[in-house]
Protein backbone atom coordinates (compact mmCIF):
# COMPACT_ATOMS: atom_id res chain seq x y z
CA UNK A 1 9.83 -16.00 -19.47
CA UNK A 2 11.10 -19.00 -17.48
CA UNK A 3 11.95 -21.96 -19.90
CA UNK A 4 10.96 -20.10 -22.94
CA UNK A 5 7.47 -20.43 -24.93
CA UNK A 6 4.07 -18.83 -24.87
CA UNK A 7 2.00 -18.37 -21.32
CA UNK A 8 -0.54 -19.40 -20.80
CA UNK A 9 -2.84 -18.94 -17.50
CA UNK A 10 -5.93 -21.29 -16.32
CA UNK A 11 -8.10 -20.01 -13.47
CA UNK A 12 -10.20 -22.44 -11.67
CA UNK A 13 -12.41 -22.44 -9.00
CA UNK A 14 -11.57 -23.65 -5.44
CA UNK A 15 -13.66 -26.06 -2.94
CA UNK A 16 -11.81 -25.36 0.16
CA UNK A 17 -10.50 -22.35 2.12
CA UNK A 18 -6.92 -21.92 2.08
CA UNK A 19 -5.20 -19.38 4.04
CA UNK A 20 -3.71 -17.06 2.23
CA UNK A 21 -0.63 -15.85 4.96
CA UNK A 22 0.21 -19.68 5.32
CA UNK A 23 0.35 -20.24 1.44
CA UNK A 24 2.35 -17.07 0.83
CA UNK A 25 5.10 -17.80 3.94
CA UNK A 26 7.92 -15.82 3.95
CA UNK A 27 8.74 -15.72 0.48
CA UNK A 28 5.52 -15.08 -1.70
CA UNK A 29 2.93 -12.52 -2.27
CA UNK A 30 0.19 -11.32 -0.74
CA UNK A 31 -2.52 -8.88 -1.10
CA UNK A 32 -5.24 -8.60 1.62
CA UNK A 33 -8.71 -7.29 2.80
CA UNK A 34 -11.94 -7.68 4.40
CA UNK A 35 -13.31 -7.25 0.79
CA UNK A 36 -10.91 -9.55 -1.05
CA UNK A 37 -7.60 -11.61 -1.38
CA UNK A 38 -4.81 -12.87 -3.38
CA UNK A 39 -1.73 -14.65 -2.41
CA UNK A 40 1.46 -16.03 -4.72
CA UNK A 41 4.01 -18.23 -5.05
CA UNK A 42 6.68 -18.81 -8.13
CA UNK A 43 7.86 -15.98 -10.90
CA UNK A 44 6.04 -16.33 -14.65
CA UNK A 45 7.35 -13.34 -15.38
CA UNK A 46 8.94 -10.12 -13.45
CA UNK A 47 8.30 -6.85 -15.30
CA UNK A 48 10.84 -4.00 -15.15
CA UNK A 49 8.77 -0.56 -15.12
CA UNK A 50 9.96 2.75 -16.81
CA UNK A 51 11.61 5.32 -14.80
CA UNK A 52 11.07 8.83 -14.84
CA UNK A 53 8.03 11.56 -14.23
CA UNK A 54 5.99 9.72 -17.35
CA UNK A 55 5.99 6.25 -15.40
CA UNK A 56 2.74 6.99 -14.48
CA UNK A 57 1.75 6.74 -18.40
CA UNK A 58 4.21 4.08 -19.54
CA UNK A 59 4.10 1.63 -16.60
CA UNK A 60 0.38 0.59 -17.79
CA UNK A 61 0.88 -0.03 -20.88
CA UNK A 62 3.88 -2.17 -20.04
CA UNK A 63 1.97 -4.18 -17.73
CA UNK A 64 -0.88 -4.40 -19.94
CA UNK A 65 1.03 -5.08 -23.05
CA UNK A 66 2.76 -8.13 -21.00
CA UNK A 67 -0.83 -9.60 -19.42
CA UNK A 68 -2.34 -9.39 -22.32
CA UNK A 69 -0.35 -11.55 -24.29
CA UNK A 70 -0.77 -14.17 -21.97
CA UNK A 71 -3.76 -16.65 -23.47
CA UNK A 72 -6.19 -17.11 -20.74
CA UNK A 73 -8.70 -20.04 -19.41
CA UNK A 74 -10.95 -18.48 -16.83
CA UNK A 75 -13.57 -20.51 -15.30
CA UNK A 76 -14.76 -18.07 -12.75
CA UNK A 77 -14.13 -14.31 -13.91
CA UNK A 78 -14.25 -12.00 -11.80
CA UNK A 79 -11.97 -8.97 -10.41
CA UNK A 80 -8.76 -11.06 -9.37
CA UNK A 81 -8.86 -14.17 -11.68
CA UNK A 82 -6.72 -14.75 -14.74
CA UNK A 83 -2.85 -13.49 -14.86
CA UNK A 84 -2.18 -11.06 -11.98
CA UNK A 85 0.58 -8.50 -11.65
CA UNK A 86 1.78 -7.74 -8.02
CA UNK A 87 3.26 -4.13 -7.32
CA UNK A 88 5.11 -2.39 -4.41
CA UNK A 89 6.15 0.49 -6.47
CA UNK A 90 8.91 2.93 -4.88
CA UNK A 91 7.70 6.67 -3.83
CA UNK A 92 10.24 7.77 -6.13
CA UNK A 93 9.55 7.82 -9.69
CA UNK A 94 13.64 7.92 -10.63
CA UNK A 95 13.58 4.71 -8.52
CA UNK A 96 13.68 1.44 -10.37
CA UNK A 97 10.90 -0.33 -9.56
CA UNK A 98 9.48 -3.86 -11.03
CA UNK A 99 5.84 -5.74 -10.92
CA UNK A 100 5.67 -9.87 -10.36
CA UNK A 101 3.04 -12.16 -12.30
CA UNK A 102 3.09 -15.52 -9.94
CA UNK A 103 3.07 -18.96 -11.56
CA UNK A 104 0.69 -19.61 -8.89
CA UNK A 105 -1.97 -17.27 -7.21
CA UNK A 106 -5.08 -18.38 -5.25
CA UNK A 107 -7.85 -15.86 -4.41
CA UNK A 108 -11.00 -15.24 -2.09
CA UNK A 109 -13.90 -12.56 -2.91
CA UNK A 110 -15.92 -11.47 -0.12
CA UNK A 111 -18.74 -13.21 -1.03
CA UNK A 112 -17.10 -16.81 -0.08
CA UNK A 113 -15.71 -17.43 -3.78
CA UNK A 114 -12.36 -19.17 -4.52
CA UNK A 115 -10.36 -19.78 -6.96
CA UNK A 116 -6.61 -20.62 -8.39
CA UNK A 117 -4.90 -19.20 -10.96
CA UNK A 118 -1.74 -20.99 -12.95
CA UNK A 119 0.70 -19.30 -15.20
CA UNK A 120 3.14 -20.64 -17.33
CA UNK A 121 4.27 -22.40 -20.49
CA UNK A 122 1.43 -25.38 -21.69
CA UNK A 123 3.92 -28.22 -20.65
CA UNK A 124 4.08 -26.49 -17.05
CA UNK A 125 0.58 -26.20 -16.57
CA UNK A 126 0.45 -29.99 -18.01
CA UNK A 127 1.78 -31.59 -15.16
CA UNK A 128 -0.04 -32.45 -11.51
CA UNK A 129 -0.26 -30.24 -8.87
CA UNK A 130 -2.38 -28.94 -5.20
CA UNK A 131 -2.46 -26.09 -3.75
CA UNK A 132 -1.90 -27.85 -0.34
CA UNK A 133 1.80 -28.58 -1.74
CA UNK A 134 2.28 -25.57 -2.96
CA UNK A 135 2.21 -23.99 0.14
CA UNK A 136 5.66 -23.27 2.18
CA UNK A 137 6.14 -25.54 5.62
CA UNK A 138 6.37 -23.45 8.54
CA UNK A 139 9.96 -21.87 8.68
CA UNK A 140 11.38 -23.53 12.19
CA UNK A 141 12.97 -22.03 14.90
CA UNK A 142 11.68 -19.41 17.50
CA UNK A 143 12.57 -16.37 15.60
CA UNK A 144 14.09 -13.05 17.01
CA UNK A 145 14.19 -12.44 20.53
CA UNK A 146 16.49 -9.44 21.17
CA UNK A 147 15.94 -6.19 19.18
CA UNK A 148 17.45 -2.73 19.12
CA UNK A 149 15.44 -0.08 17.90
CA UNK A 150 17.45 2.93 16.47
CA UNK A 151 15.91 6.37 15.30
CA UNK A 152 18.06 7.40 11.92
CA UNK A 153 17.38 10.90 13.06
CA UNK A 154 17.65 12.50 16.24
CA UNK A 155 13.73 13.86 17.26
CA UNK A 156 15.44 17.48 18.00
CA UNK A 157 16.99 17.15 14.72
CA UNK A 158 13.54 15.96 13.18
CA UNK A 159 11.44 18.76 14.95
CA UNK A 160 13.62 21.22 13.66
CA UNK A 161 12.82 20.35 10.02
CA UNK A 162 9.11 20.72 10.75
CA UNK A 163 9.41 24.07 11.81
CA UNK A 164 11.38 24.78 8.68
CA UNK A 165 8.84 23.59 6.66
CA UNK A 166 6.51 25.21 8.53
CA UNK A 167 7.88 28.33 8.40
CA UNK A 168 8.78 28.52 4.31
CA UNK A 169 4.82 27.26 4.41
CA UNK A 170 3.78 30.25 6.01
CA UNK A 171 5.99 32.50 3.52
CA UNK A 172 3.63 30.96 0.91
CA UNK A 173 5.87 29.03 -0.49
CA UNK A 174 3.39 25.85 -0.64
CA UNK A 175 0.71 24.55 1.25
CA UNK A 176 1.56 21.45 2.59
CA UNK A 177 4.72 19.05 2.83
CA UNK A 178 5.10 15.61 4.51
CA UNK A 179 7.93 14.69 6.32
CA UNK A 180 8.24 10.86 7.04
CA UNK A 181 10.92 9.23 9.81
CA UNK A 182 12.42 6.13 10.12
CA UNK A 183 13.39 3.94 12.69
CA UNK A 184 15.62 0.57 12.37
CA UNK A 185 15.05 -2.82 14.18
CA UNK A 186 18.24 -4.79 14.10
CA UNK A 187 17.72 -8.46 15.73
CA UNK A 188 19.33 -11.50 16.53
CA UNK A 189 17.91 -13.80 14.15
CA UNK A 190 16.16 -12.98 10.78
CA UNK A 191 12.94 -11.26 10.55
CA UNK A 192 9.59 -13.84 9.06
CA UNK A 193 7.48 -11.93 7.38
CA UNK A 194 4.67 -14.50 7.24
CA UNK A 195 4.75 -14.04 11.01
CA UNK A 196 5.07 -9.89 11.12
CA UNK A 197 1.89 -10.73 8.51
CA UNK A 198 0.33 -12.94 10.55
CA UNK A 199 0.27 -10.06 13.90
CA UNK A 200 -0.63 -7.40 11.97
CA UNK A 201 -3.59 -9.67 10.61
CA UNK A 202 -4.68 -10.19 13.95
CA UNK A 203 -4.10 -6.15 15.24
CA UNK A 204 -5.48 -4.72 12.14
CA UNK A 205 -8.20 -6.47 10.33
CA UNK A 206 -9.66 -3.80 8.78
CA UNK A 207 -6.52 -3.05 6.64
CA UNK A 208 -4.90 -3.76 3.53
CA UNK A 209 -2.13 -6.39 4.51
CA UNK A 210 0.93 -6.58 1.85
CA UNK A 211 4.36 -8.62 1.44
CA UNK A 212 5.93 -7.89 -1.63
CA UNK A 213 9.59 -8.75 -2.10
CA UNK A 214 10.29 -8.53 2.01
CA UNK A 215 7.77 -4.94 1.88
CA UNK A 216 5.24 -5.49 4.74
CA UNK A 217 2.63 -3.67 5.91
CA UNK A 218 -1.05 -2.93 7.13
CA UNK A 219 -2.15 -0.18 5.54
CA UNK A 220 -5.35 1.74 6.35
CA UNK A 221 -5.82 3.76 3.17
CA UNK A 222 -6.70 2.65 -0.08
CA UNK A 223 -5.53 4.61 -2.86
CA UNK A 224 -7.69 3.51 -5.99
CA UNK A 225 -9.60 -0.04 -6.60
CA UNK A 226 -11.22 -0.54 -10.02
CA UNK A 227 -13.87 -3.25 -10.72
CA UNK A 228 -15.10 -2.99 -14.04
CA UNK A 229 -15.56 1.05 -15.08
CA UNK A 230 -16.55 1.76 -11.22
CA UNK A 231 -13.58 3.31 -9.51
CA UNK A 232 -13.24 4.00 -5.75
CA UNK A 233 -10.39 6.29 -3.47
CA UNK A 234 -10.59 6.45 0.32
CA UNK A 235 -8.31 8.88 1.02
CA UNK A 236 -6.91 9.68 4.54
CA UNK A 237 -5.10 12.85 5.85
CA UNK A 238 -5.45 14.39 9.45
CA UNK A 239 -4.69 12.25 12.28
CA UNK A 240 -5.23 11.94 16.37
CA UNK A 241 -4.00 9.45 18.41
CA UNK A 242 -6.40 7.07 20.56
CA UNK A 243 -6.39 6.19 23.95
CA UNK A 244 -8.47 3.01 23.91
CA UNK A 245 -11.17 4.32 26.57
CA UNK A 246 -13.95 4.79 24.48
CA UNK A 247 -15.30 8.11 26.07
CA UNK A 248 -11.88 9.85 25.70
CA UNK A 249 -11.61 8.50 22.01
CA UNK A 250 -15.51 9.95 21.19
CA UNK A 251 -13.88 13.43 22.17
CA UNK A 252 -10.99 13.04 20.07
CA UNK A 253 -12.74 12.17 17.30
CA UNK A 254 -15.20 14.96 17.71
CA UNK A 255 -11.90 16.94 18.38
CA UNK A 256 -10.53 15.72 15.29
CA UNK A 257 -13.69 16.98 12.97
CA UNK A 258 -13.96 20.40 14.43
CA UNK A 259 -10.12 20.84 13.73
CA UNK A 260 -9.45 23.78 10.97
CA UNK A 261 -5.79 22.95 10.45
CA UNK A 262 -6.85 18.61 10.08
CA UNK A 263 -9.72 19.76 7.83
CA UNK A 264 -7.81 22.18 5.75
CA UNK A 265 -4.91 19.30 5.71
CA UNK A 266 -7.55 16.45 4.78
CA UNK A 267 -9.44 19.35 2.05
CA UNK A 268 -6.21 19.43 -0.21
CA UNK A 269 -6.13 15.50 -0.81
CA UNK A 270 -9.57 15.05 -1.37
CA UNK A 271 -9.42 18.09 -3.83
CA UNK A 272 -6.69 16.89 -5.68
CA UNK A 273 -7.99 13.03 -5.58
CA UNK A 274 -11.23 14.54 -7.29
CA UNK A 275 -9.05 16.28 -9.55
CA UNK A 276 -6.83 13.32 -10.88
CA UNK A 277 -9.46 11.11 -11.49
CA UNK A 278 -11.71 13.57 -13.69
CA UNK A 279 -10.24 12.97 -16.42
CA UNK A 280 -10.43 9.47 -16.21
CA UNK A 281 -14.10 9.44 -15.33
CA UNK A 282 -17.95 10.39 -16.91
CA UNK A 283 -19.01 10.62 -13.16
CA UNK A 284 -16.38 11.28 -10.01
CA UNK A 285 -17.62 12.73 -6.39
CA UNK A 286 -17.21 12.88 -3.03
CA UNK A 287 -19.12 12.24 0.76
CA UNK A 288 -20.19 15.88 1.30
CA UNK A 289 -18.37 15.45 4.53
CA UNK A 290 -15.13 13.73 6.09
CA UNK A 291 -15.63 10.65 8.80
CA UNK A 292 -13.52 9.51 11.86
CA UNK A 293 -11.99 6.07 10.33
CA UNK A 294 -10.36 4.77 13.52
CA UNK A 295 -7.28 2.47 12.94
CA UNK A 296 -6.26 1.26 16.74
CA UNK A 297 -4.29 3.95 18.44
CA UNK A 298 -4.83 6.37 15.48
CA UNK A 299 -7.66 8.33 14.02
CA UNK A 300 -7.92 9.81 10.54
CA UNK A 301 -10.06 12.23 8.79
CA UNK A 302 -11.39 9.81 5.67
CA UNK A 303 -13.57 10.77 2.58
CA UNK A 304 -14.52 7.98 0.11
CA UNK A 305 -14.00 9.38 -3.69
CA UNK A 306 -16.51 7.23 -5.84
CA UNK A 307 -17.05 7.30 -9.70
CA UNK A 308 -17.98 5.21 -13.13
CA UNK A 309 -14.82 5.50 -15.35
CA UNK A 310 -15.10 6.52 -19.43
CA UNK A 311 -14.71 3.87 -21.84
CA UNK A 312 -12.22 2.18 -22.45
CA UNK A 313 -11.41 2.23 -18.27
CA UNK A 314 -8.32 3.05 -17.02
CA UNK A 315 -6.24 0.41 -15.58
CA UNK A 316 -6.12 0.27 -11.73
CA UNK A 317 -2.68 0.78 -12.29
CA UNK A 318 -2.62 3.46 -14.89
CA UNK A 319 -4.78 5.22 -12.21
CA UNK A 320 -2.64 4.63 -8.73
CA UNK A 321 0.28 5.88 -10.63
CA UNK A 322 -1.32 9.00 -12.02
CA UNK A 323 -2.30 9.55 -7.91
CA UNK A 324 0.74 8.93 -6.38
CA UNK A 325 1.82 10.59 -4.69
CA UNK A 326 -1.31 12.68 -3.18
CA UNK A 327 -1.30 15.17 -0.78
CA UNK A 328 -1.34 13.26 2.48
CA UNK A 329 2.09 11.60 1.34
CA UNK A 330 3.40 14.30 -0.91
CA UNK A 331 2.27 17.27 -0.06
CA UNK A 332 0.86 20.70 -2.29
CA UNK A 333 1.51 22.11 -5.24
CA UNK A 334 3.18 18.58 -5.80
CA UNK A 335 6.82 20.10 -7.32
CA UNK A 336 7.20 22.21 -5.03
CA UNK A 337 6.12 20.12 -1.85
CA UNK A 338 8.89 17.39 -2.81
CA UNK A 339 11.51 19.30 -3.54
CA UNK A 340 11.06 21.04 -0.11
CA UNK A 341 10.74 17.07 1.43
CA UNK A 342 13.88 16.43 -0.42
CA UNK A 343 15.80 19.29 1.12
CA UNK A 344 14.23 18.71 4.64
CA UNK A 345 13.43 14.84 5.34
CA UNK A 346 17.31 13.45 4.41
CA UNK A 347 15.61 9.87 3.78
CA UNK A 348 15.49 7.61 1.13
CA UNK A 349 12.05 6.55 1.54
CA UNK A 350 12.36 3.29 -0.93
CA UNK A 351 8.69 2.01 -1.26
CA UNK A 352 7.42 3.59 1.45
CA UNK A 353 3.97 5.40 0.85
CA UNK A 354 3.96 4.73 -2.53
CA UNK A 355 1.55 2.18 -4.35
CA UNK A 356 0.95 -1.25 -3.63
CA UNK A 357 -1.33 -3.75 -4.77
CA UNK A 358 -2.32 -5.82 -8.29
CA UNK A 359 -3.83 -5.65 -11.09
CA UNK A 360 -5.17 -8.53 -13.40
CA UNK A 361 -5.41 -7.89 -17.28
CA UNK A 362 -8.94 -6.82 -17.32
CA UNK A 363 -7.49 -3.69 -15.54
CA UNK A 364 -9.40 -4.44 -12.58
CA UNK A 365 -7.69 -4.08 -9.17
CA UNK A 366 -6.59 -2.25 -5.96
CA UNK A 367 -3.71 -0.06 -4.54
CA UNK A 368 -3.54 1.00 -1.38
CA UNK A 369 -0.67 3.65 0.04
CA UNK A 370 1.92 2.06 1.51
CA UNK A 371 2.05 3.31 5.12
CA UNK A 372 2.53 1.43 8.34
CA UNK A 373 5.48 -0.52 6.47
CA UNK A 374 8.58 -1.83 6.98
CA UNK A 375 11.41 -3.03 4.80
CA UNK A 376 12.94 -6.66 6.19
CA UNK A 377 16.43 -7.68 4.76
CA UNK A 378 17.68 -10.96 7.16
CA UNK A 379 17.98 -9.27 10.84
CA UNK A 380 16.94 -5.85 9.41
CA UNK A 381 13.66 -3.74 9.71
CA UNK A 382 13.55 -0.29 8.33
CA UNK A 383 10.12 1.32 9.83
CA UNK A 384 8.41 4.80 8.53
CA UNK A 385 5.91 7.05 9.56
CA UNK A 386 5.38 10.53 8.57
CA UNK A 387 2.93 13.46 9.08
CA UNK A 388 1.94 16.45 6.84
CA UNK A 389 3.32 19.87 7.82
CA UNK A 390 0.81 23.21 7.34
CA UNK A 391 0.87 26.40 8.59
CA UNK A 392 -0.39 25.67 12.02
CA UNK A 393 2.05 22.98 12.54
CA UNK A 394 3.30 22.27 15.79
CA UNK A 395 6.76 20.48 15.94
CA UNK A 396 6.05 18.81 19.10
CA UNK A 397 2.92 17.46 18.12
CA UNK A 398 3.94 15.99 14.64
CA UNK A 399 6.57 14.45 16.23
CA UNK A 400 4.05 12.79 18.97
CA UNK A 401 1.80 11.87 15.56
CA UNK A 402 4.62 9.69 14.20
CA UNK A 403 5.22 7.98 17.46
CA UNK A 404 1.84 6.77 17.61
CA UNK A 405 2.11 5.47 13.71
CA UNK A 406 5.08 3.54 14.67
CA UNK A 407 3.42 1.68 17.38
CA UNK A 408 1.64 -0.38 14.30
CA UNK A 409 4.59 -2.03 12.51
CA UNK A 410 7.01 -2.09 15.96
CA UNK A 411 4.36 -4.32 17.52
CA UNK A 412 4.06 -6.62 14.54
CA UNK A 413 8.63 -6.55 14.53
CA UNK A 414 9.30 -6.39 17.74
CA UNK A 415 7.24 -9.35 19.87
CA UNK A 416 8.14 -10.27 23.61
């Protein structure tokens, strides 16, 4: 821990607004929704998780272990408040991955409450400070303004590892596999993401915005949020692209719900989402029947998973890492599905679709799956989108599925 000495972390509450994109800049951490926010600045601590299939048991307790010897003041107490542990955790579990408690954090709830949080040693939190200063000045300069945009695999070359997978799907080898692409953005100047942030803020409110150690995104699904012992899932899978007339859209939609292959596709997550959490829970269902969730030029089949956890609760994190990766990133029976992606896709996804979010030492928090990403590094963007594969897939209309996904993060990289 930086300069040695117990931690200590003091949460008070917050008069005025502060935006949470301009306090993070390029360099921070942030964690937004409609519902609720948290943005940091500074290292207290940065936790190295386990590797390996059990990560999903051991990462928790690490985190927990590590937040709970930290000797809290917390003036307002809610979901959010006291130490908080940011995560972009990598889709691979034989991937090293690591979680970041800020020295600062500053929060919003939906309700209009704010609040900061300080962590460090007692002589650290001794001394003066404002938010206000806190906060990064504007980076200057114009930013990139000539991109090339490269695909790391042909589409012909793509296609013809959906039809493979298709085709070993229909042998009954497995039900379902996802196969994700990536394109790269090379510019002429280095990539903000405080700006990238700041567009997809403004073309996707509805989503969970991240930056996590140069990880951006806007995702639309949320993979687990715990408050307390109530636990909530919202997950996605089955997808048609929008037009942005609003008849056209009403027939894709209705298109989109009478589809057997998208409702036998969206079926196995929300089957195996129900069946991860049980354990977990006293009480876990389901909506009785999908919705349209319409995320600009896509639509997806959604289901929200609600239940009240046993006691003692899971941690949020504990549960996103027992999830990941479901069925809409991973595929079914899980072995089987990524060892066919492994032999097929040719991609080192990094964090892509895998978890991202917090989690404060209560255990609250909330993870969403880390789609419509990108990975900056200086004048570098790697971008992903995938698709699941069943046995009515049709090559040419996967690959049209991913083209629309892209159009999220290249409009947020890639600006006029």
């Amino acid at each position: 821990m930086p300069g040695g000495g117990e931690l200590f972390a003091r949460t008070t509450r917050l008069d005025d607004d502060v935006d949470l994109l301009a306090f993070a800049g390029d360099d921070g951490l942030v964690f937004e929704s409609t519902e609720h926010g948290l943005a940091g600045r500074g290292e207290a601590l940065r936790l190295p998780l386990p590797v390996g299939a059990d990560r999903s048991r051991r990462a928790a307790d690490v985190v927990a272990d590590a937040l709970g010897s930290i000797r809290i003041e917390d003036e307002v107490d809610r979901p959010g408040t006291g130490p908080v542990a940011f995560a972009a955790l990598p889709f691979d579990d034989q991937a090293s991955a690591s979680v970041i408690v800020p020295t600062l954090v500053v929060g919003r709830a939906g309700d209009g409450t704010r609040w900061a949080t300080r962590t460090g040693t007692a002589a650290a939190l001794a001394s003066p400070w404002s938010v206000h200063e806190a906060a990064p000045r504007r980076r200057a300069g114009a930013g990139p303004s000539r991109f090339t945009v490269t695909s790391s695999r042909t589409p012909e070359d793509w296609c013809g590892a959906v039809a493979a997978a298709r085709d070993r799907i229909r042998s009954g080898a497995l039900t379902k596999v996802v196969l994700a692409r990536e394109l790269v953005v090379d510019a002429d100047e280095p990539f903000s993401a405080a700006e990238v942030l700041e567009r997809l803020r403004a073309g996707y409110p509805s989503a969970y915005r991240f930056s996590i150690d140069g990880f951006v995104g806007a995702s639309p699904e949320l993979l687990v949020s715990r408050a307390g012992d109530l636990v909530r899932s919202h997950p996605m899978a089955g997808t048609a692209p929008r037009s942005g007339d609003p008849t056209a859209d009403a027939r894709l939609a209705a298109s989109l719900l009478a589809s057997a292959k998208d409702l036998s596709e969206h079926r196995i997550t929300i089957d195996a989402v129900l069946d991860t959490l049980l354990p977990f829970c006293s009480y876990v269902d389901a909506e009785a029947e999908p919705s349209v969730a319409a995320v600009a030029n896509v639509a997806h089949l959604a289901t929200l998973v609600h239940g009240r956890l046993s006691s003692p609760p899971a941690s949020a994190l504990a549960l996103a890492t027992a999830l990941h990766p479901t069925p809409a990133v991973g595929g079914a029976p899980r072995a089987e599905a990524l060892a066919l992606r492994a032999e097929l896709e040719l991609l080192d996804r990094g964090r892509y679709a895998g978890p991202v979010g917090w989690v404060d030492a209560a255990g609250n928090g909330t993870f969403a799956v880390a789609v419509r990403s990108a990975e900056l590094d200086g004048c570098r963007a790697r971008l992903f989108a995938g698709g699941g594969m069943v046995a009515d897939s049709d090559p040419a209309a996967e690959l049209a599925e991913t083209r629309a996904k892209f159009q999220a993060m290249l409009s947020a990289v890639v600006r006029p």
